[in-house]
Protein backbone atom coordinates (compact mmCIF):
# COMPACT_ATOMS: atom_id res chain seq x y z
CA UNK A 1 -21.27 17.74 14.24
CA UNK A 2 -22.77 20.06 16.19
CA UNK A 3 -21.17 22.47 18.84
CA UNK A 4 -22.02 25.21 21.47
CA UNK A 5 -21.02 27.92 23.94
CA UNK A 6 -22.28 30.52 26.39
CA UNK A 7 -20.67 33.50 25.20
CA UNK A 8 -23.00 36.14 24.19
CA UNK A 9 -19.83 38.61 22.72
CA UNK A 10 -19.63 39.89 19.85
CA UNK A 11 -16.32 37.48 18.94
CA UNK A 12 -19.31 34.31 19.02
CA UNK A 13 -19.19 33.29 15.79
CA UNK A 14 -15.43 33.46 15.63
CA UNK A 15 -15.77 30.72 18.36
CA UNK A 16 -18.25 28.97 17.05
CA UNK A 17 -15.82 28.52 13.99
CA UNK A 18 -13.18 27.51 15.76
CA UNK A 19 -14.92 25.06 17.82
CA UNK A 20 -16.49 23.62 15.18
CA UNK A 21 -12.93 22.97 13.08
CA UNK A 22 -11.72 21.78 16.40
CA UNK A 23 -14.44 19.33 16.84
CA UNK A 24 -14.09 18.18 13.33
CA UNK A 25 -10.51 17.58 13.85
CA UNK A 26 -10.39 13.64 15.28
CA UNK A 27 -12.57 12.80 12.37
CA UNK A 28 -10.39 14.43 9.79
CA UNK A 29 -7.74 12.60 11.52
CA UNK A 30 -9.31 9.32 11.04
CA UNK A 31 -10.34 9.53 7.56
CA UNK A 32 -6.63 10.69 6.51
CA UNK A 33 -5.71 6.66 7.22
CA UNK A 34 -7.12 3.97 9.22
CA UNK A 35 -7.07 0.27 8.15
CA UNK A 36 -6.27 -3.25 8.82
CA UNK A 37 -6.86 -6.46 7.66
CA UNK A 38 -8.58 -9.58 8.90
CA UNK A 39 -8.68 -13.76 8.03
CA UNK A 40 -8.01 -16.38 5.75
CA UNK A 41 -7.07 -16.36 2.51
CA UNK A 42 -7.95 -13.28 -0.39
CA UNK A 43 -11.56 -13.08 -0.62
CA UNK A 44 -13.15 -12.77 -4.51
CA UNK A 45 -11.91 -9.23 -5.74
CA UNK A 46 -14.34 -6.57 -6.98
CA UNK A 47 -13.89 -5.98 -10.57
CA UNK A 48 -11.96 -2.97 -11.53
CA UNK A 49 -13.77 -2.11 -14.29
CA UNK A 50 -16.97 -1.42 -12.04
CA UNK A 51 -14.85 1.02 -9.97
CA UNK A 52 -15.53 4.84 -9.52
CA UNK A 53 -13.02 7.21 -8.94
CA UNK A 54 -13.32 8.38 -5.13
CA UNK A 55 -11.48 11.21 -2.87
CA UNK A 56 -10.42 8.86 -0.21
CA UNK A 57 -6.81 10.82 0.84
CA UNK A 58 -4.33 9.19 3.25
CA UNK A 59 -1.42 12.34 3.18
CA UNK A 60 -0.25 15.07 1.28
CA UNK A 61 -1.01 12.33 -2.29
CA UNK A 62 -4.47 12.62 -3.81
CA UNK A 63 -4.16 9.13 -5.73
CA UNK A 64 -7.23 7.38 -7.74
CA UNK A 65 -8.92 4.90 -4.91
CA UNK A 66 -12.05 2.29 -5.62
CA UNK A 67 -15.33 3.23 -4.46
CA UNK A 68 -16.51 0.79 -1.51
CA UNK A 69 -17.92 -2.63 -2.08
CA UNK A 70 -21.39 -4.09 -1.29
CA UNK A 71 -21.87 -4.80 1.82
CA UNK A 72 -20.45 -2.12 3.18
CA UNK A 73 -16.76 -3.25 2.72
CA UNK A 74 -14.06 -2.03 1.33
CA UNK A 75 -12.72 -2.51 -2.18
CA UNK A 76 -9.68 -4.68 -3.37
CA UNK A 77 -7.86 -4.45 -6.05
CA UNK A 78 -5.64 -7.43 -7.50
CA UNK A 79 -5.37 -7.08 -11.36
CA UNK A 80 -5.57 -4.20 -13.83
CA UNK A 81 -8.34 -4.34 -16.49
CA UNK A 82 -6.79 -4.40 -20.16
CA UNK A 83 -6.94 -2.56 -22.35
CA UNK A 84 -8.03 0.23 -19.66
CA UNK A 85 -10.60 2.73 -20.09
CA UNK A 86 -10.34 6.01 -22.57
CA UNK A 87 -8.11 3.61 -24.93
CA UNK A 88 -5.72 2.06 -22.44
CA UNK A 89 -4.21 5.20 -21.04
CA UNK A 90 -2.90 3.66 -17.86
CA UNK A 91 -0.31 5.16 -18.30
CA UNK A 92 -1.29 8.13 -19.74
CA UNK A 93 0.29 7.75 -23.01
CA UNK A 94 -2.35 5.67 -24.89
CA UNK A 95 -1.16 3.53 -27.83
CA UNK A 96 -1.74 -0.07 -26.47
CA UNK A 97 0.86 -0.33 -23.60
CA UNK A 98 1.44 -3.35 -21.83
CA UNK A 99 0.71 -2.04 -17.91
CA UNK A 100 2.42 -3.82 -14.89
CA UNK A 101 2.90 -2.54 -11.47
CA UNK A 102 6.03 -3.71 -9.21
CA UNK A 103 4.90 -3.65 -5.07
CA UNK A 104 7.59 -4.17 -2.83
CA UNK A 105 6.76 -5.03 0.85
CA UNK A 106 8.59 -3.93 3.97
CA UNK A 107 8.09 -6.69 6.20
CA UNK A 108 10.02 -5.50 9.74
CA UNK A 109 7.17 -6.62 12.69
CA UNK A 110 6.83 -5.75 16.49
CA UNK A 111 9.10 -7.40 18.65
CA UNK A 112 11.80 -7.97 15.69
CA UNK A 113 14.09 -4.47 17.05
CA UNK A 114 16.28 -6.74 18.99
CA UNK A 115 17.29 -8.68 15.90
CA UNK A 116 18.03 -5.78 14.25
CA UNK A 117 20.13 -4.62 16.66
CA UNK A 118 21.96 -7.40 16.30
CA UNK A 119 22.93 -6.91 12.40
CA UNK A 120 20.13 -8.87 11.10
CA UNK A 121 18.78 -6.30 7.96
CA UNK A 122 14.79 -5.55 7.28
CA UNK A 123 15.69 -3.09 4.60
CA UNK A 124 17.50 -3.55 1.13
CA UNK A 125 19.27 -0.30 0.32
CA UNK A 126 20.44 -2.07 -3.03
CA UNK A 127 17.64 -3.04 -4.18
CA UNK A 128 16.11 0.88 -4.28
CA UNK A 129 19.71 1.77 -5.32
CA UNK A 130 18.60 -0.97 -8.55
CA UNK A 131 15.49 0.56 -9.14
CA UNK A 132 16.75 4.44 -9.28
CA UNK A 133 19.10 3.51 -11.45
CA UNK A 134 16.59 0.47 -13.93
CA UNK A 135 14.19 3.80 -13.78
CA UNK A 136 11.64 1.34 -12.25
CA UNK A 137 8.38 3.63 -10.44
CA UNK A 138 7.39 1.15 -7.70
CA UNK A 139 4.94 1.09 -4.90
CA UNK A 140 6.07 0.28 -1.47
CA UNK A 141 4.05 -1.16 1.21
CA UNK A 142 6.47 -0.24 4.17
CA UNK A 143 5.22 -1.45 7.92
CA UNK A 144 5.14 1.28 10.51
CA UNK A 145 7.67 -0.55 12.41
CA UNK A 146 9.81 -0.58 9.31
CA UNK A 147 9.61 2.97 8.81
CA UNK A 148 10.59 3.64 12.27
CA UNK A 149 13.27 1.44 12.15
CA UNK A 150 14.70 3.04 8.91
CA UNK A 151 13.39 6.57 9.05
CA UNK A 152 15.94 8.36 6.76
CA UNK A 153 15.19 5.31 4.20
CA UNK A 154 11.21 5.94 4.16
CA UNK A 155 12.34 9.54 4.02
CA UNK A 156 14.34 9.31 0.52
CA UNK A 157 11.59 6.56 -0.50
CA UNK A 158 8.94 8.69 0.62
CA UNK A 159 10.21 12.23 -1.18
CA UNK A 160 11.71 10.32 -4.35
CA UNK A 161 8.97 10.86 -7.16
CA UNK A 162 9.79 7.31 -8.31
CA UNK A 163 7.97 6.05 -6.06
CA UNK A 164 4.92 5.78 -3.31
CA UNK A 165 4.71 4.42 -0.11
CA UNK A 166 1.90 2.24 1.18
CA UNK A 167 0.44 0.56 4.43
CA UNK A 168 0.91 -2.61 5.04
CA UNK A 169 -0.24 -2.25 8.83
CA UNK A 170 2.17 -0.75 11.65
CA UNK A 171 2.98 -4.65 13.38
CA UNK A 172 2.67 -6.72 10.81
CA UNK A 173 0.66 -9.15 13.01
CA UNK A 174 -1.72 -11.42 11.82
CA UNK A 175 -5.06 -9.09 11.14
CA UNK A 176 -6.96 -12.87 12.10
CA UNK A 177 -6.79 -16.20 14.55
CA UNK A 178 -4.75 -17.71 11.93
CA UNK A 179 -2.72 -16.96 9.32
CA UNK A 180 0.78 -18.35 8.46
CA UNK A 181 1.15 -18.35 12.36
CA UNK A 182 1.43 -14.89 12.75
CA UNK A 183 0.41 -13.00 16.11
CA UNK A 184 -3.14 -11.92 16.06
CA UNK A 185 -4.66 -8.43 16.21
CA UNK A 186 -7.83 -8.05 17.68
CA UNK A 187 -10.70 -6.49 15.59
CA UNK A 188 -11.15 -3.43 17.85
CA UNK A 189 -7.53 -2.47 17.20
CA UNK A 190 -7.38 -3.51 13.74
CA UNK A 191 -8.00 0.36 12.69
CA UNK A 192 -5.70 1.97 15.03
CA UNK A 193 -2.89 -0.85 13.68
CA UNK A 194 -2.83 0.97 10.31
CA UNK A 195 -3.35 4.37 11.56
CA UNK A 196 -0.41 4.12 13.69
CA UNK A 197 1.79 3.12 10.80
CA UNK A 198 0.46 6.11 8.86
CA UNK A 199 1.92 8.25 12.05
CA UNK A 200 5.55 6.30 11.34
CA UNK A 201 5.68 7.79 8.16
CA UNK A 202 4.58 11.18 8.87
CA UNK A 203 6.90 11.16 11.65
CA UNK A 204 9.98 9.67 9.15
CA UNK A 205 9.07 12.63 6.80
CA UNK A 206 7.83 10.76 3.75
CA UNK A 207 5.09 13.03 1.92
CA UNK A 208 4.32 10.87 -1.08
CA UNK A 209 2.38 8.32 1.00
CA UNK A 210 -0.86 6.76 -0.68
CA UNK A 211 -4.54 5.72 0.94
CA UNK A 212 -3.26 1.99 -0.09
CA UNK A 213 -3.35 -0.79 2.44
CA UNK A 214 -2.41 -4.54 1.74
CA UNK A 215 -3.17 -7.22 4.56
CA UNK A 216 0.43 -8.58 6.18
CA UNK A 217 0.23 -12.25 4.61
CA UNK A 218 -2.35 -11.13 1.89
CA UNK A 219 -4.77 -12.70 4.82
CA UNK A 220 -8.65 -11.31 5.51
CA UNK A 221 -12.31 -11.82 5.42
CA UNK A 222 -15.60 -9.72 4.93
CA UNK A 223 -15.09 -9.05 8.42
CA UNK A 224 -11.65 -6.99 7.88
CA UNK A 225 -12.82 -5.36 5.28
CA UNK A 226 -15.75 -4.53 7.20
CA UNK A 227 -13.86 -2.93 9.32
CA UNK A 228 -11.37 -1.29 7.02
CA UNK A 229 -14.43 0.51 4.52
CA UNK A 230 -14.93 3.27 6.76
CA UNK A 231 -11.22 4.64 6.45
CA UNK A 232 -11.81 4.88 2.61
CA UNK A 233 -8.39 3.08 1.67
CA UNK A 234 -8.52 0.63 -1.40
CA UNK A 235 -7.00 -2.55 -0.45
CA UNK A 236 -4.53 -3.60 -2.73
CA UNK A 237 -3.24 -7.69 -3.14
CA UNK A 238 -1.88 -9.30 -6.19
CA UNK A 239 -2.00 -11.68 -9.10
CA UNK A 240 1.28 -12.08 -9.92
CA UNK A 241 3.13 -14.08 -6.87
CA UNK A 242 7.07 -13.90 -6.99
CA UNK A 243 8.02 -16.46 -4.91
CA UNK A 244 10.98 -14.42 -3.55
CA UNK A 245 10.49 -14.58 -0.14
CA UNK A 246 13.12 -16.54 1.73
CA UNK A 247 14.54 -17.18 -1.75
CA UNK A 248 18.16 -17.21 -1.99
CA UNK A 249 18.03 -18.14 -5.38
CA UNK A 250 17.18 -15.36 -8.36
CA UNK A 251 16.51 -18.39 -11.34
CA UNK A 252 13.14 -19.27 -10.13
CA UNK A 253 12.03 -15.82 -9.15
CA UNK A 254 12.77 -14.09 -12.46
CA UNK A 255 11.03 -17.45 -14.33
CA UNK A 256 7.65 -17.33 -11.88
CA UNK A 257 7.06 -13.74 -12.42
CA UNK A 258 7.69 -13.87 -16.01
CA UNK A 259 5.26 -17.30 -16.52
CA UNK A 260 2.48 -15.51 -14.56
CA UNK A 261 2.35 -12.10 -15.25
CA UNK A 262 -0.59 -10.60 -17.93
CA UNK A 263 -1.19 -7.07 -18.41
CA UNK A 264 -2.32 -5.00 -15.57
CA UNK A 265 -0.68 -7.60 -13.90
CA UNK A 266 0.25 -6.28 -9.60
CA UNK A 267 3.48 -8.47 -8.79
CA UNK A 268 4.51 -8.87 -5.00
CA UNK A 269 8.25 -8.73 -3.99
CA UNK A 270 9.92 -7.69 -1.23
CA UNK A 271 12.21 -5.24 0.24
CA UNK A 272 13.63 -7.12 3.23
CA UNK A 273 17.16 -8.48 3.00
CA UNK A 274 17.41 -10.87 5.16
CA UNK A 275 14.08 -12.62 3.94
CA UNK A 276 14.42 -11.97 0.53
CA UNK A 277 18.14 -11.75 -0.13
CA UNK A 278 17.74 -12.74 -4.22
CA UNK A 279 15.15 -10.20 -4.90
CA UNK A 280 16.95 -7.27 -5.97
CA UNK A 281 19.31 -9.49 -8.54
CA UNK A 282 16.03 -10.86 -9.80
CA UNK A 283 14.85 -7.02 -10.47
CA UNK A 284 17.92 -6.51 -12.45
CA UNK A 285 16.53 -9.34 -14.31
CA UNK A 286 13.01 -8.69 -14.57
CA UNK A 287 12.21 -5.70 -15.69
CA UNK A 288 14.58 -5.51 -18.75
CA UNK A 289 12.56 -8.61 -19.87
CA UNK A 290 9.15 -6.97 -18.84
CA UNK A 291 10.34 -3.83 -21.20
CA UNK A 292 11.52 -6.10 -23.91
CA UNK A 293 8.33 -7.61 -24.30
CA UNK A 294 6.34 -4.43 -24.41
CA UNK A 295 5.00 -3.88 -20.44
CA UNK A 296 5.49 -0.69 -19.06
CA UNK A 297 6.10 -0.46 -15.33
CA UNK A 298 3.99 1.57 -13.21
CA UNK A 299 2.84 2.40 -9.36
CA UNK A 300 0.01 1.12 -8.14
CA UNK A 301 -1.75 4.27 -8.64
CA UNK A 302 -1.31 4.87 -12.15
CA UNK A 303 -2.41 1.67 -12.95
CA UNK A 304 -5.48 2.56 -10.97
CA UNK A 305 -6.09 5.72 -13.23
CA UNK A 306 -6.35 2.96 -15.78
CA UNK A 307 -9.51 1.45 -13.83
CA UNK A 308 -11.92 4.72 -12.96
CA UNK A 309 -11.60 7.66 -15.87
């Protein structure tokens, strides 16, 4: 990017310096985490195992990220190869581990303040409380909206080793024209949607946020990832479907994830009470029957390590 001025002091190449990190600046800015999703249902994933490592950095994290897709958009990752590369060190242990990664989503939208001030709950203190103490490392896809709404939560989520938060857009508005009857976003603000939820957690204080975006209702198209490759985030969806939302009822959840899920398997919950008011009994559930049949739980980004050594 190029930059100039008159001066003809001897203090000219000091401005020339500082003009030219100035002028760098809004780029820097938009490469640190812009995003949003588009249409439909989940498009064909890239495979994993054809992933690079890339540099892609949404915050103070550096976390493994795919390189971009043909076509110019950008990657998505649903499933964990198995074993992974350099002899299934996922984990980084090695020795044949069983990799899974738990994904919680905080689902608060625009417009939904109102019915939170009137006692309805978007977050699920117990459930975090569950996974501290189960020792569970999780990845959270918080909306901005969420994270403003509970900022000293997606502070202690966001510090808390444990864990890692990630976007899952600022409105949680539908990123097409239709898609489980969601409001829509347009294209041209698709971008600044997941920027500005990037700016909710930098605001809340949470430092371990990741360049990790998943589409509210798992919905897009070429065209949203089109317009999401530029901002260098890996899109991140699932194989494993819990089937806790609106459940009020832990039996089924617990028996769906444990029917479906494979190694380097990505499950979806969420982290909303009031629309997923089972989930954190069927954690309690879960995961000691994950560990008793050999899986090892993991964030999204270390079973990405898995997927580009």
């Amino acid at each position: 990017m190029a930059t100039s001025t008159r001066t003809r002091s001897a203090t000219r190449p000091r401005l020339l310096a500082t003009l030219l990190i100035a002028s760098l600046a809004p780029a820097l800015a938009a490469c640190a985490g812009s995003g949003a999703g588009d249409a439909g249902r989940a498009a064909p994933a890239r495979s994993p195992a054809r992933a690079t490592p890339s540099a892609a950095r949404a915050g103070p994290m550096a976390v493994p990220t795919l390189a971009a897709a043909s076509g110019g958009r950008a990657p998505v990752f649903t499933r964990g190869t198995w074993p992974a590369k350099d002899g299934n060190r996922a984990d980084g242990t090695g020795g044949g581990t069983k990799p899974v990664a738990l994904t919680f989503d905080g689902d608060m939208a625009v417009g939904q303040g109102p019915r939170a001030a009137r006692g309805e709950r978007f977050d699920n203190p117990a459930l975090i409380a569950t996974l501290r103490r189960l020792k569970v490392p999780a990845t959270m896809f918080l909306t901005g909206r969420w994270a403003e709404q509970y900022p000293d939560q997606a502070r202690s989520i966001g510090r808390d080793p444990l864990f890692e938060v990630a976007n899952h857009s600022y409105s949680h508005h539908a990123f097409a024209d239709s898609c489980y009857g969601m409001p829509h976003v347009p294209q041209d603000a698709m971008r600044g949607d997941a920027e500005r939820a990037f700016d909710a957690f930098r605001r809340a204080g949470a430092r371990r946020w990741v360049p990790y975006f998943r589409f509210p209702g798992g919905c897009y198209d070429d065209r949203a990832l089109r317009t999401l490759a530029p901002s260098g985030m890996t899109v991140v969806q699932w194989d494993v479907v819990s089937g806790d939302a609106f459940a009020d009822d832990a039996d089924p959840v617990v028996r769906q994830v444990l029917a479906q899920v494979r190694p380097g398997s990505v499950v979806v919950l969420h982290c909303t009470r009031s629309a997923a008011p089972a989930t954190e009994e069927a954690v309690r559930r879960v995961v000691p029957a994950l560990r008793d049949r050999g899986y090892r739980l993991m964030k999204v980004s270390q079973l990405l390590a898995g997927q580009v050594r």
